[in-house]
C-alpha atoms as a PDB file:
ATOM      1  CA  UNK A   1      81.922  58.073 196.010  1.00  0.00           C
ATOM      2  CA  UNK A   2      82.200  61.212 193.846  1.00  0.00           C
ATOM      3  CA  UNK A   3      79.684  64.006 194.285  1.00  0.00           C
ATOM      4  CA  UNK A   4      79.206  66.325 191.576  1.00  0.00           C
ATOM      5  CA  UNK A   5      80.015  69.003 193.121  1.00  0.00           C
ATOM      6  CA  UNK A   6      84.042  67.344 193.402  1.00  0.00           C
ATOM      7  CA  UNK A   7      84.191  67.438 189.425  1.00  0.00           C
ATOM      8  CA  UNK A   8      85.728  70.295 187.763  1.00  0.00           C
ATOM      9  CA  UNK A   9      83.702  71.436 184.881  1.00  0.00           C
ATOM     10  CA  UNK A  10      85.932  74.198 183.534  1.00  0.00           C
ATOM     11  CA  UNK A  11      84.882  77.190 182.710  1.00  0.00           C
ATOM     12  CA  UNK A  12      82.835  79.066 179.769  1.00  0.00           C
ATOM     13  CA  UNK A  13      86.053  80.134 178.101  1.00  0.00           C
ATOM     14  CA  UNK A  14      87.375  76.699 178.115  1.00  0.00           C
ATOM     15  CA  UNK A  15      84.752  75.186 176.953  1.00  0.00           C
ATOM     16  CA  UNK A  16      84.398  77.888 174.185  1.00  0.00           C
ATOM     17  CA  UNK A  17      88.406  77.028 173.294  1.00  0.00           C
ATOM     18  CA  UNK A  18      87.362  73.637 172.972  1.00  0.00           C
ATOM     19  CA  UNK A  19      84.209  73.693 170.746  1.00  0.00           C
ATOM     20  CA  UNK A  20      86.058  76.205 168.590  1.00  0.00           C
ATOM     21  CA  UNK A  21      89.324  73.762 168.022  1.00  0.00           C
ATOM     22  CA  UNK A  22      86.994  70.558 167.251  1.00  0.00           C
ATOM     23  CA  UNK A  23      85.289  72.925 164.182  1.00  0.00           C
ATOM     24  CA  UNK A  24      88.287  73.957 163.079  1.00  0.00           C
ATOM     25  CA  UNK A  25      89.636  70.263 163.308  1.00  0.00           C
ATOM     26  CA  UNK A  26      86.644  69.343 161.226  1.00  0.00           C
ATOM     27  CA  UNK A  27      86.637  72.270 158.939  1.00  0.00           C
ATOM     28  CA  UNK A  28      90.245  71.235 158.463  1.00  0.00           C
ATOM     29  CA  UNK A  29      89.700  67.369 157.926  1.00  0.00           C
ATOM     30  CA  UNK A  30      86.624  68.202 155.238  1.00  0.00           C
ATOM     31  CA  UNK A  31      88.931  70.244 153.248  1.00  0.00           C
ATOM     32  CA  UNK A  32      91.636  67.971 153.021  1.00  0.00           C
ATOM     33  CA  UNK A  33      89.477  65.862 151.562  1.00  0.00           C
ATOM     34  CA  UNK A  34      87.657  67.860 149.380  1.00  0.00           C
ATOM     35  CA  UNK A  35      91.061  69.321 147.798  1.00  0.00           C
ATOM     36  CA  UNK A  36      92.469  65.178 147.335  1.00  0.00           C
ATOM     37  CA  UNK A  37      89.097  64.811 144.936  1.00  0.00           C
ATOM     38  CA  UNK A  38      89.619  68.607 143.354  1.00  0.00           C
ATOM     39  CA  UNK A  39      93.671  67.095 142.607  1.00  0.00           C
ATOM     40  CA  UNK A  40      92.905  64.101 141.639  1.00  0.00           C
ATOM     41  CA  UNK A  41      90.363  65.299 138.881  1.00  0.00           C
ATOM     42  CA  UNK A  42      92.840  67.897 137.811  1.00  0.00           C
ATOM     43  CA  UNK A  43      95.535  65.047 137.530  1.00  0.00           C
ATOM     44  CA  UNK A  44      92.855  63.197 135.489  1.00  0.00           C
ATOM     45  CA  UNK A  45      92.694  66.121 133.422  1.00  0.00           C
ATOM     46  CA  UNK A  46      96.205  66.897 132.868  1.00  0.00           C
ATOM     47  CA  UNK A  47      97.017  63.777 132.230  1.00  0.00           C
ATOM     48  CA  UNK A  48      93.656  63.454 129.162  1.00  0.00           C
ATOM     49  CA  UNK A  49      95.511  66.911 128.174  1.00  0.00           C
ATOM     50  CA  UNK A  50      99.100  65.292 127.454  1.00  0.00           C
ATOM     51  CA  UNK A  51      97.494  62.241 125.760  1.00  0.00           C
ATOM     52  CA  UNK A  52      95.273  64.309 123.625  1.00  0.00           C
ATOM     53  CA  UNK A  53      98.688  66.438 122.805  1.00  0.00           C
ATOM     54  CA  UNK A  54     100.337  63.637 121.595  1.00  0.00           C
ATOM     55  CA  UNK A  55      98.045  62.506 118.996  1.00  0.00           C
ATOM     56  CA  UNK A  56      97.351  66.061 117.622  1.00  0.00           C
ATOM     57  CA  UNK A  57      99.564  65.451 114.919  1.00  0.00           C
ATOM     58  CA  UNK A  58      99.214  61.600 114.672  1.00  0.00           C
ATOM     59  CA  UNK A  59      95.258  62.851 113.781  1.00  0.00           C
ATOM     60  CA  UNK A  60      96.528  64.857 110.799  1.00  0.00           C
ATOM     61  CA  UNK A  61      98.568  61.811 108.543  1.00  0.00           C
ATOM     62  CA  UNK A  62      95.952  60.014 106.664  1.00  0.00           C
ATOM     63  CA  UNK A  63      95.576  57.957 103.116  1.00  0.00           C
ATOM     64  CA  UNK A  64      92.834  57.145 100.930  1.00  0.00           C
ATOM     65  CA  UNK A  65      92.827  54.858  97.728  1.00  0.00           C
ATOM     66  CA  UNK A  66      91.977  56.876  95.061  1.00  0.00           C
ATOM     67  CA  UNK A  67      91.712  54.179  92.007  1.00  0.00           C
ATOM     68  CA  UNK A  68      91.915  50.470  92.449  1.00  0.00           C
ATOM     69  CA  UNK A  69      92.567  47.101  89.790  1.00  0.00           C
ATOM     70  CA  UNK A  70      93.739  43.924  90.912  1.00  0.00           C
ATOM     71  CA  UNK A  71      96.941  44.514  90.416  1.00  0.00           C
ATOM     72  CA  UNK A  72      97.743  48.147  91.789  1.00  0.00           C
ATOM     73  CA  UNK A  73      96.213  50.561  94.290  1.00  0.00           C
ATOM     74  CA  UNK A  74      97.014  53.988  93.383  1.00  0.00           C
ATOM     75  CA  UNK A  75      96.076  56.477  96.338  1.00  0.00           C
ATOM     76  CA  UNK A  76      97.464  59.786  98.250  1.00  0.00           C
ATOM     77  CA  UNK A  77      99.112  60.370 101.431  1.00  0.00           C
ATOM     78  CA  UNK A  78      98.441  63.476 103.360  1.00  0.00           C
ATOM     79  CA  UNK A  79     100.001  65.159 106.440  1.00  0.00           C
ATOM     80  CA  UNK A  80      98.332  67.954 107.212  1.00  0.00           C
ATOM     81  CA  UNK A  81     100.253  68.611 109.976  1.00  0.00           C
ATOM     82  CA  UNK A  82     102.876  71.537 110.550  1.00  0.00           C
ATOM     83  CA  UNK A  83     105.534  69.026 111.505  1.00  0.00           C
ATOM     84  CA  UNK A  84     107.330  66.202 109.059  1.00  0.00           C
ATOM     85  CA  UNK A  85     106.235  62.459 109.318  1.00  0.00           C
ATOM     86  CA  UNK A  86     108.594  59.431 108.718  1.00  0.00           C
ATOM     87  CA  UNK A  87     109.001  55.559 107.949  1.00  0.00           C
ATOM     88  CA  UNK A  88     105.062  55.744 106.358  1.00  0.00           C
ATOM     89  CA  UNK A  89     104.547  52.597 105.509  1.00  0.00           C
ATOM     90  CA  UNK A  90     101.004  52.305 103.236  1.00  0.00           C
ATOM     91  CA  UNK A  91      99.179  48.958 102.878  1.00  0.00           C
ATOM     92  CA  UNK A  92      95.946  47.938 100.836  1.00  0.00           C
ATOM     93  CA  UNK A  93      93.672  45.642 101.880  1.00  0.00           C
ATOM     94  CA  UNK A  94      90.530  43.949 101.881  1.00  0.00           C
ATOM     95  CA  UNK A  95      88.913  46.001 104.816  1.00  0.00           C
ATOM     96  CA  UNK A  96      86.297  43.101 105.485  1.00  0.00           C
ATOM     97  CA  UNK A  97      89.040  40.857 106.368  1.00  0.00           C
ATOM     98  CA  UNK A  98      89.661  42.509 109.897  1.00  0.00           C
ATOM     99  CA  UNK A  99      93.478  43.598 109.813  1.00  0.00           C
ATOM    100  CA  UNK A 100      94.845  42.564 113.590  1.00  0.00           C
ATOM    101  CA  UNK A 101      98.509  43.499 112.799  1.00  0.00           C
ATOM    102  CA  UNK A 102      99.876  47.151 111.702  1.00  0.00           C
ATOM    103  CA  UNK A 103     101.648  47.305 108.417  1.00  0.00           C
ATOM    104  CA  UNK A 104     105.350  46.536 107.559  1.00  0.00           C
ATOM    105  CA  UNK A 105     107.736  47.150 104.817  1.00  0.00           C
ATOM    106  CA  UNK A 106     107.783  43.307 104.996  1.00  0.00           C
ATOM    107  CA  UNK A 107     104.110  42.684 104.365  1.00  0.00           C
ATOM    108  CA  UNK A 108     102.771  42.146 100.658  1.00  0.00           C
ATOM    109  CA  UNK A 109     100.597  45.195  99.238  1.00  0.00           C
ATOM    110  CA  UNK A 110     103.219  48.085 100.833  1.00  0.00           C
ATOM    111  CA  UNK A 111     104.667  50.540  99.617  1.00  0.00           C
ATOM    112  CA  UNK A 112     107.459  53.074 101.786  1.00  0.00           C
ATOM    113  CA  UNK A 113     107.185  56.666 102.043  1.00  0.00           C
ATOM    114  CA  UNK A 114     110.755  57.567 104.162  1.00  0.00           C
ATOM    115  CA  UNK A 115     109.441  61.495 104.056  1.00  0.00           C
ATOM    116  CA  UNK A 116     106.746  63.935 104.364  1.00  0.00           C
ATOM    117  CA  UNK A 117     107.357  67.061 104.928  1.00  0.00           C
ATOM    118  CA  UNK A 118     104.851  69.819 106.224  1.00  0.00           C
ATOM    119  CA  UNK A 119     101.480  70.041 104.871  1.00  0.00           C
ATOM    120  CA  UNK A 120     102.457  67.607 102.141  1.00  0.00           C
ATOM    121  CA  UNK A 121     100.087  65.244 100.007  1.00  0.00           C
ATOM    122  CA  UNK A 122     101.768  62.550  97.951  1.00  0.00           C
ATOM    123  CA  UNK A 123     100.598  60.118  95.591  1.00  0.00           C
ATOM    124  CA  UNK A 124     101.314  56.515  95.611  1.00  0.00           C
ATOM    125  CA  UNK A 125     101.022  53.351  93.807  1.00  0.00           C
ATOM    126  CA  UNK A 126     100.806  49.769  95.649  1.00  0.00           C
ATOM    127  CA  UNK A 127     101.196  47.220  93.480  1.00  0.00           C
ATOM    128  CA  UNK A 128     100.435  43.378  93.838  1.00  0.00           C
ATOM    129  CA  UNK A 129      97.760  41.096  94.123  1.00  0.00           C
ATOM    130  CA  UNK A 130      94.943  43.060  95.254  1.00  0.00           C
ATOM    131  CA  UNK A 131      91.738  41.668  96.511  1.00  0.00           C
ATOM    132  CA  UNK A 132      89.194  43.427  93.982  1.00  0.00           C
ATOM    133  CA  UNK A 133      85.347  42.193  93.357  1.00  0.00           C
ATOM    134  CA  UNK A 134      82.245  42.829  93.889  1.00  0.00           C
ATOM    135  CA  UNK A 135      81.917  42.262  97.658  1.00  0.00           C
ATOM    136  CA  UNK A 136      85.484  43.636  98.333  1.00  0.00           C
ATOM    137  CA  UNK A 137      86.123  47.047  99.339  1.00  0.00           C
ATOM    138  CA  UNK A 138      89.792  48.636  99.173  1.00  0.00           C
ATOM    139  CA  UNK A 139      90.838  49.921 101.756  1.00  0.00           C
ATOM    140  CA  UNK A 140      94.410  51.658 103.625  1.00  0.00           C
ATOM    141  CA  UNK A 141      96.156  51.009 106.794  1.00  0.00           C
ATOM    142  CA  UNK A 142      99.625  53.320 107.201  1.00  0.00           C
ATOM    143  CA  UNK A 143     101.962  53.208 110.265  1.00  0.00           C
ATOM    144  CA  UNK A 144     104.338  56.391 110.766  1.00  0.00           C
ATOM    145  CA  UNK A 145     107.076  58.016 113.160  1.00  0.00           C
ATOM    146  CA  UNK A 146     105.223  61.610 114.009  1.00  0.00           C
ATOM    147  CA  UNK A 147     108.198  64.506 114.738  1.00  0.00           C
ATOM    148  CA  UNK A 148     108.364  63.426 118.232  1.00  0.00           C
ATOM    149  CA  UNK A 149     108.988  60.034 117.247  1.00  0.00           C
ATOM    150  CA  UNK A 150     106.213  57.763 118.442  1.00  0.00           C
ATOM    151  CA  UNK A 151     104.901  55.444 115.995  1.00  0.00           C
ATOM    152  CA  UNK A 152     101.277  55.376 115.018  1.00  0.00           C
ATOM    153  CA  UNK A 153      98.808  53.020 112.813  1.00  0.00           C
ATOM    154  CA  UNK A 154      96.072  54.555 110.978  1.00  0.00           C
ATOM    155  CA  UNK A 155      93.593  51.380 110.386  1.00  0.00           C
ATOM    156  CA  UNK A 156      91.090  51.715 107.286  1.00  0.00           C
ATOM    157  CA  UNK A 157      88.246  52.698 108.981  1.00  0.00           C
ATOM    158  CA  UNK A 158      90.076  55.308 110.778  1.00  0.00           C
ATOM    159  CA  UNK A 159      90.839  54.113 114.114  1.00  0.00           C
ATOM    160  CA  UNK A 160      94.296  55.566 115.225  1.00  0.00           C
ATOM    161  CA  UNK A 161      96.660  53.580 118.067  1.00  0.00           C
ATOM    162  CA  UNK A 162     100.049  54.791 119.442  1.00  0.00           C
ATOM    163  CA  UNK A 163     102.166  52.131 119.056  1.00  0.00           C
ATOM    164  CA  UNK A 164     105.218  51.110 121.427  1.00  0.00           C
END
């Protein structure tokens, strides 16, 4: 049988040592994890940054129909960016019919802009058969190659996607 007087208790400094190495231990292990969460949101953040870089210019290339029949659209193109745009491709269309595809050179109601340079804003013409009455409103979708050389569509009602 062991009496408590046989066990070795230590002594005050030891114990001190030892209470002082668990709080640092803990102070160490709180920390850590604090700074993972601080990281991560910075990571978050960056990352937002970069994505938000690489539309600035994509933001600045828009269209607008300016007069309309049902045969022609006639409109303008604007970058109002400091850097050149390529390959626009403009497209009328019925904006109530819900566009799910991005304009081509291919598709009917186009017309191809190879150019614009710096704080350009062209007119164009579309020609075709254009959906005109009363319950119809006109409306532009564009796809372009920004200076860095992602593609982008610009839908009618604004909405902008980076395209692979």
């Amino acid at each position: 049988m062991i009496d408590g007087n046989d066990i070795d208790w230590g002594d005050a400094g030891g114990w001190a040592q030892a209470i002082g190495n668990l709080a640092i231990w803990t102070i160490a292990v709180i920390t850590l994890f604090r700074d993972r969460k601080r990281i991560a949101a910075l990571e978050r953040e960056a990352e937002e940054s970069r994505q938000e870089a690489t539309r600035t210019q994509a933001k600045l290339v828009s269209a607008w129909p300016d007069q309309w029949s049902a045969e022609r659209v006639a409109g303008r193109c604007l970058n109002a960016s400091s850097e050149p745009v390529y390959q626009v491709v403009v497209r009328a269309l019925d904006t109530g019919t819900g566009q799910t595809a991005p304009p081509t050179r291919d598709h009917r109601r186009t017309t191809f802009i190879s150019l614009m340079r710096p704080m350009e804003e062209l007119p164009f013409v579309v020609t075709g058969d254009i959906p005109v009455g009363d319950n119809v409103e006109v409306g532009l979708d564009l796809v372009f190659q920004d200076a860095a050389g992602l593609r982008w569509w610009r839908q009618s009602d604004g909405t902008l996607t980076r395209r692979a």
